[in-house]
N, C-alpha and C. Protein backbone atom coordinates (compact mmCIF):
# COMPACT_ATOMS: atom_id res chain seq x y z
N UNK A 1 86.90 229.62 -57.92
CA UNK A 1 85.55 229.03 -57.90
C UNK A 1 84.59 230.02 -57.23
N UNK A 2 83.51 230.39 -57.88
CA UNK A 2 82.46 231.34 -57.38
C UNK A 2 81.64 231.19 -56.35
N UNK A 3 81.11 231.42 -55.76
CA UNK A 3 79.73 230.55 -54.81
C UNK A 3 78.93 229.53 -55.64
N UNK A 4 78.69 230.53 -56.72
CA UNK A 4 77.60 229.68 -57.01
C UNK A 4 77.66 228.38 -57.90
N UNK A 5 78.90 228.32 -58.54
CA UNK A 5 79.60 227.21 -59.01
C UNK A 5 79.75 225.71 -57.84
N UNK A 6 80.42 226.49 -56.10
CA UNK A 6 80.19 225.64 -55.46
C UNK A 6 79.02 225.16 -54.76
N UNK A 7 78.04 226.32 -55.05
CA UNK A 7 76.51 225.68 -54.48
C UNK A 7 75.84 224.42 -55.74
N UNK A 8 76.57 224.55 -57.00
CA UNK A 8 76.18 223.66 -58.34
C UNK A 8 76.65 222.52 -58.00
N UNK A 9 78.10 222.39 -57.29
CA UNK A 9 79.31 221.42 -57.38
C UNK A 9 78.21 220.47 -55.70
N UNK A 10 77.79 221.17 -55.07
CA UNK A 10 77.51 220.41 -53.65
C UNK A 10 75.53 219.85 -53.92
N UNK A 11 75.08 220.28 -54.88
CA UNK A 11 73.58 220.22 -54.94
C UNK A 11 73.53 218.75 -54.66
N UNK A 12 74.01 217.57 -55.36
CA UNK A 12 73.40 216.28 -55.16
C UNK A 12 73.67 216.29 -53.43
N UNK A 13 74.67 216.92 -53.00
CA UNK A 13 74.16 216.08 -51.28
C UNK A 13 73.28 216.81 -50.50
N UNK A 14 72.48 217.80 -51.34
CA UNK A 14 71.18 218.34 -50.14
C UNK A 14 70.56 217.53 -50.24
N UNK A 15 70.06 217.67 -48.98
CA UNK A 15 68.50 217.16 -48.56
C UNK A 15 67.76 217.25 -49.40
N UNK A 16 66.46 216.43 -49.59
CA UNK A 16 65.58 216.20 -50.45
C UNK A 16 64.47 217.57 -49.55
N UNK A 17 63.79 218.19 -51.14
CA UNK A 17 62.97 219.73 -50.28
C UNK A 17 61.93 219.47 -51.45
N UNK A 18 60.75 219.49 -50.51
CA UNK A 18 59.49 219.83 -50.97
C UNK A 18 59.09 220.87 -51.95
N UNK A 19 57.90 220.71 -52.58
CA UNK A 19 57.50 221.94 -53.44
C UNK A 19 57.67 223.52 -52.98
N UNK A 20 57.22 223.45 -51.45
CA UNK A 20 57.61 224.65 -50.55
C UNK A 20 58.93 225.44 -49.94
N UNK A 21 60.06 224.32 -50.89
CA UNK A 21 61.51 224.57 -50.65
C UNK A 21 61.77 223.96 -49.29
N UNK A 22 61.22 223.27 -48.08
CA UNK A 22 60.94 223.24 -46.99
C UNK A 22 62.07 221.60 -47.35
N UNK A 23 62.94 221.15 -46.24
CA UNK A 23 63.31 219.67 -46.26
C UNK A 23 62.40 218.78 -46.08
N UNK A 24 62.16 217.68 -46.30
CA UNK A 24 61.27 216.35 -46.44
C UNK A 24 62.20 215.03 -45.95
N UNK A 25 61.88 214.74 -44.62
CA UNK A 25 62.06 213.93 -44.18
C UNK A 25 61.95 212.55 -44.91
N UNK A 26 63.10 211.97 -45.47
CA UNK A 26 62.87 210.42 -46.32
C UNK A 26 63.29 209.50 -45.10
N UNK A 27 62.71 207.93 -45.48
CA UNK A 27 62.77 207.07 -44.77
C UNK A 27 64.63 206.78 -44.89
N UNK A 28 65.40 207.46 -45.88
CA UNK A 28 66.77 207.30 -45.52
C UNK A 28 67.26 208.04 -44.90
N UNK A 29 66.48 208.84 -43.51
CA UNK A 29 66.82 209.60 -42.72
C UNK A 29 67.31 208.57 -41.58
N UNK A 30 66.54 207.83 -41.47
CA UNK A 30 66.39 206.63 -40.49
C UNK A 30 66.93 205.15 -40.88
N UNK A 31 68.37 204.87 -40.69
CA UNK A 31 68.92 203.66 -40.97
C UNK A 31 67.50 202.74 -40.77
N UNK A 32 67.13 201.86 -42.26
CA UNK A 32 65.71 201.05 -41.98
C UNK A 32 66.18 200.08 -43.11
N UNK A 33 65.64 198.96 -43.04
CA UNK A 33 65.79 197.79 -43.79
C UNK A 33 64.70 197.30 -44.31
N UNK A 34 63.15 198.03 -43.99
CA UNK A 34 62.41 197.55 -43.98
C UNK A 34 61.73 197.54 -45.56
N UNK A 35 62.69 198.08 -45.90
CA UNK A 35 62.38 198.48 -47.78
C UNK A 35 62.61 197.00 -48.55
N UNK A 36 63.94 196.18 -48.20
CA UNK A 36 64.45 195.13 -48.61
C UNK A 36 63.91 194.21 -47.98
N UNK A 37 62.47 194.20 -47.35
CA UNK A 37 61.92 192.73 -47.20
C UNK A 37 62.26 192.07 -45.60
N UNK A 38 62.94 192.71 -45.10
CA UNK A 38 63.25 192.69 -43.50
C UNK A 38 62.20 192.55 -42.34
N UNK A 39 62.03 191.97 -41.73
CA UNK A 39 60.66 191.41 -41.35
C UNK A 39 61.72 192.97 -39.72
N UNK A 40 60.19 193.50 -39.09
CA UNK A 40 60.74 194.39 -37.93
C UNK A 40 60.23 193.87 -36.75
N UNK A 41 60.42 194.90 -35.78
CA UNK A 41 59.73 194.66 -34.45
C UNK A 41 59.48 196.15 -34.26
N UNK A 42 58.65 196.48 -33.07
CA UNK A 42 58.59 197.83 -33.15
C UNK A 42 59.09 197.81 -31.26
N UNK A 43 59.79 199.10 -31.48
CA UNK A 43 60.17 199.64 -30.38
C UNK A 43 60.65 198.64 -29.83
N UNK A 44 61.83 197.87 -30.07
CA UNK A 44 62.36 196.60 -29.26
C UNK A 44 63.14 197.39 -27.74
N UNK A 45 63.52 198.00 -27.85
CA UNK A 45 64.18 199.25 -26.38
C UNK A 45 62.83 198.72 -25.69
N UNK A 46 62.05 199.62 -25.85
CA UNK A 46 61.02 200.00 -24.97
C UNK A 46 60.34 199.06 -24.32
N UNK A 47 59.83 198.17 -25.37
CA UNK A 47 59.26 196.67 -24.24
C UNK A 47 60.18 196.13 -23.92
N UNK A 48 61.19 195.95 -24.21
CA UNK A 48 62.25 194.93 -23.23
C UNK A 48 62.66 195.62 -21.83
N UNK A 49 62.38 196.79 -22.29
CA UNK A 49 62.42 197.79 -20.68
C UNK A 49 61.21 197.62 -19.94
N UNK A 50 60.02 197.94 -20.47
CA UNK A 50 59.01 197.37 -19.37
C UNK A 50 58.95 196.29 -18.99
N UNK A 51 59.52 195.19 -19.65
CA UNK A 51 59.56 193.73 -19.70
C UNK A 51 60.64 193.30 -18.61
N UNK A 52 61.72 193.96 -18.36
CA UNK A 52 62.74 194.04 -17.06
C UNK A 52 62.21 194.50 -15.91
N UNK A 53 61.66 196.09 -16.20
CA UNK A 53 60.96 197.00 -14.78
C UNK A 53 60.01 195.84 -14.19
N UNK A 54 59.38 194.95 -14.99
CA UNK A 54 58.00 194.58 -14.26
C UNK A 54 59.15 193.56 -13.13
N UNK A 55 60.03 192.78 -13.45
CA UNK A 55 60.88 192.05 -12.51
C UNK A 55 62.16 193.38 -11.74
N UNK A 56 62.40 193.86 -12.02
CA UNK A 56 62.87 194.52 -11.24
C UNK A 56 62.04 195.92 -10.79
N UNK A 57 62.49 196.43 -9.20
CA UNK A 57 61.58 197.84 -9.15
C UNK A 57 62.85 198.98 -9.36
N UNK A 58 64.01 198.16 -9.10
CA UNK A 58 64.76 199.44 -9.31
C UNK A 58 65.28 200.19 -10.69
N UNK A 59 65.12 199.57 -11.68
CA UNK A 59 65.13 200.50 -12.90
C UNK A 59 63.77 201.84 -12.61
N UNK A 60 64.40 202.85 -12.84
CA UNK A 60 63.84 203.78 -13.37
C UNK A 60 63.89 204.78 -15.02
N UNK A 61 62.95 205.07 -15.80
CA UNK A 61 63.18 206.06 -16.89
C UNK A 61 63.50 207.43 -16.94
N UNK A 62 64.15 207.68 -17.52
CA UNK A 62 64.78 209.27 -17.85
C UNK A 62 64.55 209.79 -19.37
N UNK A 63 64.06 210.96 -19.43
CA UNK A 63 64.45 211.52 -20.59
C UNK A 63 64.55 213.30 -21.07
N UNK A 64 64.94 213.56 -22.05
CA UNK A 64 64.88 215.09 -21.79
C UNK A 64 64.02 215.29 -23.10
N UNK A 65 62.78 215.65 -22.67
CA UNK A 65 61.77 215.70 -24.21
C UNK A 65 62.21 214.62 -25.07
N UNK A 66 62.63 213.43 -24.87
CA UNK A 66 62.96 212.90 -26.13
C UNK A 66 62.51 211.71 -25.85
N UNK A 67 61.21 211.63 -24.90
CA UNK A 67 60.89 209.97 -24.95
C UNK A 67 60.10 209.17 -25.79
N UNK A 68 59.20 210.12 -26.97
CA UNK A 68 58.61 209.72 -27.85
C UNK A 68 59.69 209.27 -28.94
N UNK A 69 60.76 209.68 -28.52
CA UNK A 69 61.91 209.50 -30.24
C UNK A 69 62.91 208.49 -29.46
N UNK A 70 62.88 208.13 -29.20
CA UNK A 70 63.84 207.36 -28.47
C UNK A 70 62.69 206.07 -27.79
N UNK A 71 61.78 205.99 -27.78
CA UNK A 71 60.92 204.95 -27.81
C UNK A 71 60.50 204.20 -26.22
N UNK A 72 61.29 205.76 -25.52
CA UNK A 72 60.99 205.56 -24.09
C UNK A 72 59.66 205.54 -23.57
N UNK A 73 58.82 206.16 -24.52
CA UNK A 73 57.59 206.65 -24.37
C UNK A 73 56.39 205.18 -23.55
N UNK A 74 56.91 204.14 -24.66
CA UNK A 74 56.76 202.52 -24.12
C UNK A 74 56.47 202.53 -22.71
N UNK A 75 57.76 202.49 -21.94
CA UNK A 75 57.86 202.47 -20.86
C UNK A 75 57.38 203.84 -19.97
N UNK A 76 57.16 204.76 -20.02
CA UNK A 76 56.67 206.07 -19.58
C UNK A 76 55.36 205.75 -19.98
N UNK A 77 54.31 204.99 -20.40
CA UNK A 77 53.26 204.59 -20.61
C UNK A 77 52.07 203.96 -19.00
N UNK A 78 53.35 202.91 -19.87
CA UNK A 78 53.36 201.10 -18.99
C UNK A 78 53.38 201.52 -17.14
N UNK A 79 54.38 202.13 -17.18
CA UNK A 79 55.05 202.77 -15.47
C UNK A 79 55.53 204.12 -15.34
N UNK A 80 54.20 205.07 -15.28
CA UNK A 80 54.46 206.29 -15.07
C UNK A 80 54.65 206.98 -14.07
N UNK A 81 54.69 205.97 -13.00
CA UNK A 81 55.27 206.05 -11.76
C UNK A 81 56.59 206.21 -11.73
N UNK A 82 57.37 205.86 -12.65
CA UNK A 82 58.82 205.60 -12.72
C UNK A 82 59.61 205.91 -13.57
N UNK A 83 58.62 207.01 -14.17
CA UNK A 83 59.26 207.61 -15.42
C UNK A 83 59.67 208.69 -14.94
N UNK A 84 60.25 210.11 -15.58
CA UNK A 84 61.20 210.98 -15.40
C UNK A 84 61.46 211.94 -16.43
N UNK A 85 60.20 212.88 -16.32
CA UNK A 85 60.71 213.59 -18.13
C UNK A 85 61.58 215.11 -17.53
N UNK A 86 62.90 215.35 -17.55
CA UNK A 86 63.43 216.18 -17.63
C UNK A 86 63.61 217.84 -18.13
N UNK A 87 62.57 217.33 -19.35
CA UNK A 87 62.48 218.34 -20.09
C UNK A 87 64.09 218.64 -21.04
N UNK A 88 64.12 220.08 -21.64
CA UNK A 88 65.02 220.03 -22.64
C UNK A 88 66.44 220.58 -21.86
N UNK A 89 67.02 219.58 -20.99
CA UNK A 89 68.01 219.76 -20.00
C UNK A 89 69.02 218.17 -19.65
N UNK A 90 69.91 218.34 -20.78
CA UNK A 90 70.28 217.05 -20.51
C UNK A 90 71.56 217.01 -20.22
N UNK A 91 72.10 218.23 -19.50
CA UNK A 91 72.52 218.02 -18.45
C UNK A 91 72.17 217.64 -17.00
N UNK A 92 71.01 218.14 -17.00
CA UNK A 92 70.28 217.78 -15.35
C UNK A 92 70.11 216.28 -15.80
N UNK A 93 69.40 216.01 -16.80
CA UNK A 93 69.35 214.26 -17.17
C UNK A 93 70.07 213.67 -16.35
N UNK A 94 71.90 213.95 -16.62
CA UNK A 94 72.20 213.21 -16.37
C UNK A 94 72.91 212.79 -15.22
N UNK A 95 72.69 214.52 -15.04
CA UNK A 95 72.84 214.55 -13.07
C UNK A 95 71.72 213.62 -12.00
N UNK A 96 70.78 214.05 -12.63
CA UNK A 96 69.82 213.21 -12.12
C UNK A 96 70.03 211.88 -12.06
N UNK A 97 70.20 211.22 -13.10
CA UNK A 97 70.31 210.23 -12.95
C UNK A 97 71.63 209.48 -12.38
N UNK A 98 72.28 209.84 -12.33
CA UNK A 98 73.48 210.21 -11.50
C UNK A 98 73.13 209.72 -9.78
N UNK A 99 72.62 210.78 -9.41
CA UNK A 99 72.04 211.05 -8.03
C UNK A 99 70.93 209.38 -7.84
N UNK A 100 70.34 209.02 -8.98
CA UNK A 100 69.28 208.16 -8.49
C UNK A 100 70.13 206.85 -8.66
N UNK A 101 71.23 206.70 -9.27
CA UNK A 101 72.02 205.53 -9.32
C UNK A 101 73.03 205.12 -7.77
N UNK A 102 72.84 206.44 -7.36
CA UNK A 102 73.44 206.63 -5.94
C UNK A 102 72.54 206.08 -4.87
N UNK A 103 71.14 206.36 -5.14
CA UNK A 103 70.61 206.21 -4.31
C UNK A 103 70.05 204.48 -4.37
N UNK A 104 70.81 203.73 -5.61
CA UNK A 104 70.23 201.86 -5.51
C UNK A 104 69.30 201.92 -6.90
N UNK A 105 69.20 203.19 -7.69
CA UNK A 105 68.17 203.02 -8.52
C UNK A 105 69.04 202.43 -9.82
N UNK A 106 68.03 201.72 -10.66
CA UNK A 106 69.36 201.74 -12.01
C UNK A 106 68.27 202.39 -13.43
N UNK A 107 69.08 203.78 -13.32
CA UNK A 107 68.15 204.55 -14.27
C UNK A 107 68.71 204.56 -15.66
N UNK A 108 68.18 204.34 -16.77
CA UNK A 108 67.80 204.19 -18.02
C UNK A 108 67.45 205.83 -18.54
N UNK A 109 68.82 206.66 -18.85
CA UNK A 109 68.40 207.95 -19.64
C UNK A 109 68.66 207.93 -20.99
N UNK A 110 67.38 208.47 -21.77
CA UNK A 110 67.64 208.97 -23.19
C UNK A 110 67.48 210.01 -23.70
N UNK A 111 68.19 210.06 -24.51
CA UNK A 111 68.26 211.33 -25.67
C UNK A 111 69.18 211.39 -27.00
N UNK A 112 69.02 212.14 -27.73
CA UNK A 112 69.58 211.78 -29.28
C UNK A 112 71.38 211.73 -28.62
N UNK A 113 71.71 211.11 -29.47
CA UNK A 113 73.67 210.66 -29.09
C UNK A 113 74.40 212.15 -29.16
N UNK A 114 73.62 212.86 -29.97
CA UNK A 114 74.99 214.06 -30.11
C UNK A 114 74.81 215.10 -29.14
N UNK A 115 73.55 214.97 -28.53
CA UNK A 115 72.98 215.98 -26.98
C UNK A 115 73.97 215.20 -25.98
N UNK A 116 74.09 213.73 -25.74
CA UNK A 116 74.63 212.99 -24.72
C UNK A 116 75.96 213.69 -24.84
N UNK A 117 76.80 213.23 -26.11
CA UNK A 117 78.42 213.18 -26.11
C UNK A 117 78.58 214.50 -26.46
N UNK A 118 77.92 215.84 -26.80
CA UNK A 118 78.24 217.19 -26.76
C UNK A 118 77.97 217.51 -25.75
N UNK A 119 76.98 217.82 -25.28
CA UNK A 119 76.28 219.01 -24.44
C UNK A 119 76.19 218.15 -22.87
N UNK A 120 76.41 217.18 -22.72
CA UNK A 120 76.14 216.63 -21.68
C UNK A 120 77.40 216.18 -21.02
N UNK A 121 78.77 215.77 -22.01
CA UNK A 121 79.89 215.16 -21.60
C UNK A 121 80.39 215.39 -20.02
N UNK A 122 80.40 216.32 -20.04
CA UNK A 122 81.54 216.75 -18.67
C UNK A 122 80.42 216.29 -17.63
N UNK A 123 79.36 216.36 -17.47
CA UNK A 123 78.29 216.08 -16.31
C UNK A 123 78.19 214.47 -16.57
N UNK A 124 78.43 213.67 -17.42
CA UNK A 124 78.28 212.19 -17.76
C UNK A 124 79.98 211.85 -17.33
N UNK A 125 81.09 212.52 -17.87
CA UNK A 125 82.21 212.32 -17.15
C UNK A 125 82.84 212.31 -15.76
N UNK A 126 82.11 213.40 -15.14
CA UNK A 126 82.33 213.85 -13.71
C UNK A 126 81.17 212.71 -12.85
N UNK A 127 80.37 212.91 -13.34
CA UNK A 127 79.00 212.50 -12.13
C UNK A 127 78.81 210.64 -12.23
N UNK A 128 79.10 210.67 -13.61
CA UNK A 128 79.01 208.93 -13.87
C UNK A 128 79.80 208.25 -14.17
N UNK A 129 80.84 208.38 -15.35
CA UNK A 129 81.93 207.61 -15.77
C UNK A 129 82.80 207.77 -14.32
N UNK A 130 83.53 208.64 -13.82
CA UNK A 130 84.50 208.81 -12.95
C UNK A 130 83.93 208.20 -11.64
N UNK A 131 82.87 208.24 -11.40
CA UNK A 131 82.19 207.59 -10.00
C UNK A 131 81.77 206.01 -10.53
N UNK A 132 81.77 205.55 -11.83
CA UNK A 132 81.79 204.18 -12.47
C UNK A 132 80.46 203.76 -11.58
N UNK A 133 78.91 204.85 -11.79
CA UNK A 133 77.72 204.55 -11.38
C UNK A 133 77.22 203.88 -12.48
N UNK A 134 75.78 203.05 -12.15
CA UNK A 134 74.92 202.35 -12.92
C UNK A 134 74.32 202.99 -13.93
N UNK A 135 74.10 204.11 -14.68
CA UNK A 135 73.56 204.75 -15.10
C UNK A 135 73.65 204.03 -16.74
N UNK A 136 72.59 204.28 -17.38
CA UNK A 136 72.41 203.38 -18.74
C UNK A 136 71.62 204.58 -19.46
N UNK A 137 72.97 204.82 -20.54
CA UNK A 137 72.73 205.87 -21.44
C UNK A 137 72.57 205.49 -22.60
N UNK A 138 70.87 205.89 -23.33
CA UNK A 138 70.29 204.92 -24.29
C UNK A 138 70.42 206.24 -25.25
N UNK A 139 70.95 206.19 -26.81
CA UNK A 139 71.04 207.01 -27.11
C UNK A 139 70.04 206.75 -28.63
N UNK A 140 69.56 207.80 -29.50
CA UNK A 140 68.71 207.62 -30.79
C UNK A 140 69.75 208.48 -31.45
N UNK A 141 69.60 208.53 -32.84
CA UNK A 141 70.33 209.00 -33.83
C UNK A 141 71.76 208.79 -33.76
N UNK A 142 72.64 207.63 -33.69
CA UNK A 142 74.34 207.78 -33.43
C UNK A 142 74.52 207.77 -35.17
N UNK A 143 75.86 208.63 -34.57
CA UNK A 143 76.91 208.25 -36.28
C UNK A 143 75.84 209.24 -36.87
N UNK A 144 75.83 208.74 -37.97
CA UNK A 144 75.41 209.19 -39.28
C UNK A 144 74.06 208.61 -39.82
N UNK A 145 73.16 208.15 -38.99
CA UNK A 145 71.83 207.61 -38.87
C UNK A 145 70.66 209.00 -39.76
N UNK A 146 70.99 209.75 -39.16
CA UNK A 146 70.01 211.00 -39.64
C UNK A 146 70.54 212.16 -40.83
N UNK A 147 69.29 212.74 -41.38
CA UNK A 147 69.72 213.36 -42.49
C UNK A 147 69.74 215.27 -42.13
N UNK A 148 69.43 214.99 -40.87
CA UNK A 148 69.27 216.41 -40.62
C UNK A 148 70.21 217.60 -40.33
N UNK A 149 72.05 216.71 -40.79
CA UNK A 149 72.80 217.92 -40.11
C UNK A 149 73.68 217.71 -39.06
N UNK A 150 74.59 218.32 -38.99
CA UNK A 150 75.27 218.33 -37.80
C UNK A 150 75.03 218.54 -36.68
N UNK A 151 73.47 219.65 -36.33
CA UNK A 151 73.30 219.59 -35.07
C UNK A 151 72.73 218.30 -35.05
N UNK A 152 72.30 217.29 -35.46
CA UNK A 152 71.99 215.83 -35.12
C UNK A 152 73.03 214.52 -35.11
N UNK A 153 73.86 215.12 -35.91
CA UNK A 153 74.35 214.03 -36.01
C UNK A 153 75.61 213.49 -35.12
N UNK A 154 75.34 212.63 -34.66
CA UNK A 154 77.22 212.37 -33.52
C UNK A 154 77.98 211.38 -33.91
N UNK A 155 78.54 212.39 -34.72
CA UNK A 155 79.41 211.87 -35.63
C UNK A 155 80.75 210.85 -34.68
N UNK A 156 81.13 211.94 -33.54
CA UNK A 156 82.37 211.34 -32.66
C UNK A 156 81.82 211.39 -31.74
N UNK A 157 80.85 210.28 -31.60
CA UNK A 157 80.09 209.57 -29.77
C UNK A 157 81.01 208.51 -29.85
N UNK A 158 81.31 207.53 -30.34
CA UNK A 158 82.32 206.43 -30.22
C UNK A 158 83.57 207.02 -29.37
N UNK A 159 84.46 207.71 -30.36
CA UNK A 159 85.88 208.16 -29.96
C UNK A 159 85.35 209.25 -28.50
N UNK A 160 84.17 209.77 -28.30
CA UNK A 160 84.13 210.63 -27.05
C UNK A 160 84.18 209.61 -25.90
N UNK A 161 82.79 208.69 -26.00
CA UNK A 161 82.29 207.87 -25.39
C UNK A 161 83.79 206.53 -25.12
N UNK A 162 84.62 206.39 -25.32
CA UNK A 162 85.39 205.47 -25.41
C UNK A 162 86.84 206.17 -24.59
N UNK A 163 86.47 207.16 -24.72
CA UNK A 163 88.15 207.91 -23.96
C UNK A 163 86.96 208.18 -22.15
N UNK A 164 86.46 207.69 -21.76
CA UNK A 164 85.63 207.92 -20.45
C UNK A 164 86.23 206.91 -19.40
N UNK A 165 86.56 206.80 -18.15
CA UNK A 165 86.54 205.60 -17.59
C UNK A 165 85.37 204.86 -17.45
N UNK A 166 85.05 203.49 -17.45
CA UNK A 166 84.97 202.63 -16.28
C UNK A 166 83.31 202.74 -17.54
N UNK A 167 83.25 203.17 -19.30
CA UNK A 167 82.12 203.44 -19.73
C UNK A 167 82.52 201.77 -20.62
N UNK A 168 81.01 201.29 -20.81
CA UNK A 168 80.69 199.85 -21.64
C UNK A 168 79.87 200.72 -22.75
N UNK A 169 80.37 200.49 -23.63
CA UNK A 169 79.21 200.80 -24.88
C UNK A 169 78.80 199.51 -25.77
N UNK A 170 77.60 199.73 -26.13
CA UNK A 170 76.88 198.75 -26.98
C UNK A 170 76.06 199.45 -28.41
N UNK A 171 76.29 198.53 -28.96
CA UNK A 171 76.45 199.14 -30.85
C UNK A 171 75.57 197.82 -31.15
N UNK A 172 74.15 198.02 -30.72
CA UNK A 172 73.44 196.82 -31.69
C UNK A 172 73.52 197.14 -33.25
N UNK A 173 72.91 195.49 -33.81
CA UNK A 173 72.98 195.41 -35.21
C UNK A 173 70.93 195.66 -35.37
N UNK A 174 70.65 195.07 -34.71
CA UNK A 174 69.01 194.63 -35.30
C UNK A 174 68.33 194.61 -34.11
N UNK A 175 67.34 194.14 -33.94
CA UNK A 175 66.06 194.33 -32.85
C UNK A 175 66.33 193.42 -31.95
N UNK A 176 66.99 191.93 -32.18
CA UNK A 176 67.04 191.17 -31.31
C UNK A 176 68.51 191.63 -30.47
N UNK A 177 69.36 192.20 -31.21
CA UNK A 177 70.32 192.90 -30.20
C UNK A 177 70.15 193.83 -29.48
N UNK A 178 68.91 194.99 -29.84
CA UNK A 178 68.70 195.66 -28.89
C UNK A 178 67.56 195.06 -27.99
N UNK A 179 66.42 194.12 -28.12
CA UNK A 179 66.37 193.53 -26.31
C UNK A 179 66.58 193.08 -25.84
N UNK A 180 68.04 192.50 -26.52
CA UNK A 180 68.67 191.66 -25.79
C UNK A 180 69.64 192.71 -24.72
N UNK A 181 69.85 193.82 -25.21
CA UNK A 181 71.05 194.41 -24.71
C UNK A 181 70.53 194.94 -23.38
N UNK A 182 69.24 195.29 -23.22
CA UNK A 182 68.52 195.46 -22.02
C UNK A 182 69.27 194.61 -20.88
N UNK A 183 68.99 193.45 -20.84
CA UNK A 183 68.67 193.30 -19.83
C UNK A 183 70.43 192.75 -19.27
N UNK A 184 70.99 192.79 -20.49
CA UNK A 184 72.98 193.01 -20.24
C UNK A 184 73.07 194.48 -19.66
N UNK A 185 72.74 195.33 -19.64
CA UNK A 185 73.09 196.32 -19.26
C UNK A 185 72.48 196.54 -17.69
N UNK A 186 71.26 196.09 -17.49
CA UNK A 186 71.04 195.86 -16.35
C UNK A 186 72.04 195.12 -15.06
N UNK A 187 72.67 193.65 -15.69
CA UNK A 187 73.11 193.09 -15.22
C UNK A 187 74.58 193.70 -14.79
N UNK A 188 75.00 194.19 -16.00
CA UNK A 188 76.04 195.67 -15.57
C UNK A 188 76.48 196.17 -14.82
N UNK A 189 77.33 196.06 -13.83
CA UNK A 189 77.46 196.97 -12.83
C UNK A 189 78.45 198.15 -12.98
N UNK A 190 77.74 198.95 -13.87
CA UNK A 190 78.32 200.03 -14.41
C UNK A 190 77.82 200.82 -15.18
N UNK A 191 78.73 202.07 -15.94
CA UNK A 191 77.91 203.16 -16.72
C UNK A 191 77.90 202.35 -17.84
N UNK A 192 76.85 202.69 -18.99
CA UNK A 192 76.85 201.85 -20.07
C UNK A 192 76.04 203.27 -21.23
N UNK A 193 76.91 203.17 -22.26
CA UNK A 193 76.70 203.82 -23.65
C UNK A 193 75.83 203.23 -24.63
N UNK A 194 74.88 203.22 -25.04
CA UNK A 194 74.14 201.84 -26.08
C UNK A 194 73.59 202.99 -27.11
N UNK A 195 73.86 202.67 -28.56
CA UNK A 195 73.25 203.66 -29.31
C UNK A 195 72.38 202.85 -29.89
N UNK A 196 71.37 203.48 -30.06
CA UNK A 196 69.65 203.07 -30.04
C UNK A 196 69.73 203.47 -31.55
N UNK A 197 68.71 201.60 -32.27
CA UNK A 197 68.04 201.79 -32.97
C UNK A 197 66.28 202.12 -32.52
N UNK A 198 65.94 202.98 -32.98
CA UNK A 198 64.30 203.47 -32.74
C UNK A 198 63.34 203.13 -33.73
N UNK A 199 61.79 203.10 -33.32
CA UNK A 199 60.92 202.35 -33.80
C UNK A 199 60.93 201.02 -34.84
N UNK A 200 60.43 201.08 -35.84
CA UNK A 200 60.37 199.59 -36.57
C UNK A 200 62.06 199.48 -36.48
N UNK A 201 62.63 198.20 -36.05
CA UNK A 201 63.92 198.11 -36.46
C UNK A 201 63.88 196.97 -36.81
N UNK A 202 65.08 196.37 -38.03
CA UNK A 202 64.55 195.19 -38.54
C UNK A 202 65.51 194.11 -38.20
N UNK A 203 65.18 192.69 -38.39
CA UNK A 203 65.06 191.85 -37.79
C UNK A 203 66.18 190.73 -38.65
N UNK A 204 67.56 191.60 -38.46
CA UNK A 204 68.68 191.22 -39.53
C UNK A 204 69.34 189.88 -38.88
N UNK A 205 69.23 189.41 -38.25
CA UNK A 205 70.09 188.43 -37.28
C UNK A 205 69.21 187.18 -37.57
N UNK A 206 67.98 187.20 -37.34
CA UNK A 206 66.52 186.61 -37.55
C UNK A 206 67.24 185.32 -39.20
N UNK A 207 67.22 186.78 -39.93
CA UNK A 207 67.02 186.31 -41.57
C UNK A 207 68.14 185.42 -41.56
N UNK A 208 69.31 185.84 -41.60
CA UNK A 208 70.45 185.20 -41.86
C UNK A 208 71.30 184.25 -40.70
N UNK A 209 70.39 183.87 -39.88
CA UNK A 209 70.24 182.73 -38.60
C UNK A 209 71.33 181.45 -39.96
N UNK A 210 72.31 180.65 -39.40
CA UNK A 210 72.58 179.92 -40.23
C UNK A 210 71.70 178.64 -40.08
């Protein structure tokens, strides 16, 4: 088989590319329902987090450049007193937050799932799972959510995230599971994994209510 036979044989699974050859972001980049009539909410993470902070003072926000995509931005708005932008370092993320869970805080860090369970593991293993601190790791893009590739995609955050001690993960379905999951994870007394649906997410639990 030639190259170019197998560049013929693989064409239907590229990415969709603009007139400029450039990729084009489709709305099936972003697991969305909102095509099939799915009534949404927007940013359900984010207000159910300001919606906790205002009753509690000890949540704090974390993020590493990623609070506009991850819908932290909400809350980094609302209480920018208590927000935490890291910058593109998510290892310090999660040292940090680490350190502020030590100190009584219960911090709320995000960033896309495959930065958390690659690049961050051993500092989320050592500093949080193994010390079984409060720390609440909100993640955007899990699995196979995005169309952009392997550097996005985390594919094995489950099987990483699951071999950790003393880690709770949460796998919402729809919007009402993720604000609901807020304020379970709060109650938590522990590290917690939650992979984040971001902006409009739709409202699947709602519809099919029996």
């Amino acid at each position: 088989m030639t190259l170019d036979s197998m560049a013929r044989k693989f064409e239907p699974r590229r990415l969709k590319l603009g007139p400029d050859g450039q990729r084009v972001a489709t709305s099936a980049m972003i697991a969305s329902l909102e095509a099939e009539g799915y009534e949404t909410v927007n940013a359900p993470f984010g207000n159910a987090l300001v919606e906790a902070a205002g009753k509690d003072e000890r949540i704090v926000g974390l993020s590493a450049d990623l609070s506009k995509y991850t819908d932290l931005h909400v809350f980094a708005n609302a209480m920018p007193d208590r927000f935490y932008q890291m910058g593109m370092a998510e290892q310090i993320l999660m040292s940090a937050a680490a350190g502020m869970a030590r100190e009584g805080f219960i911090p709320f860090a995000t960033t896309y799932a495959v930065f958390a369970s690659r690049r961050a593991y051993d500092f989320i293993a050592m500093a949080i799972a193994e010390e079984n601190l409060p720390v609440k790791i909100v993640c955007a893009l899990p699995g196979l959510t995005t169309g952009y590739g392997p550097s996005h995609q985390a594919t094995e955050d489950l099987a990483i995230f699951r071999g950790l001690p003393n880690m709770t993960i949460i796998d919402p379905c729809d919007a009402a599971d993720v604000a609901g999951m807020v304020p379970a994870m709060i109650a938590h007394d522990g590290p917690v994994y939650a992979r984040l649906l971001r902006g409009k997410v739709p409202s699947v639990l709602k519809r099919h209510k029996p």
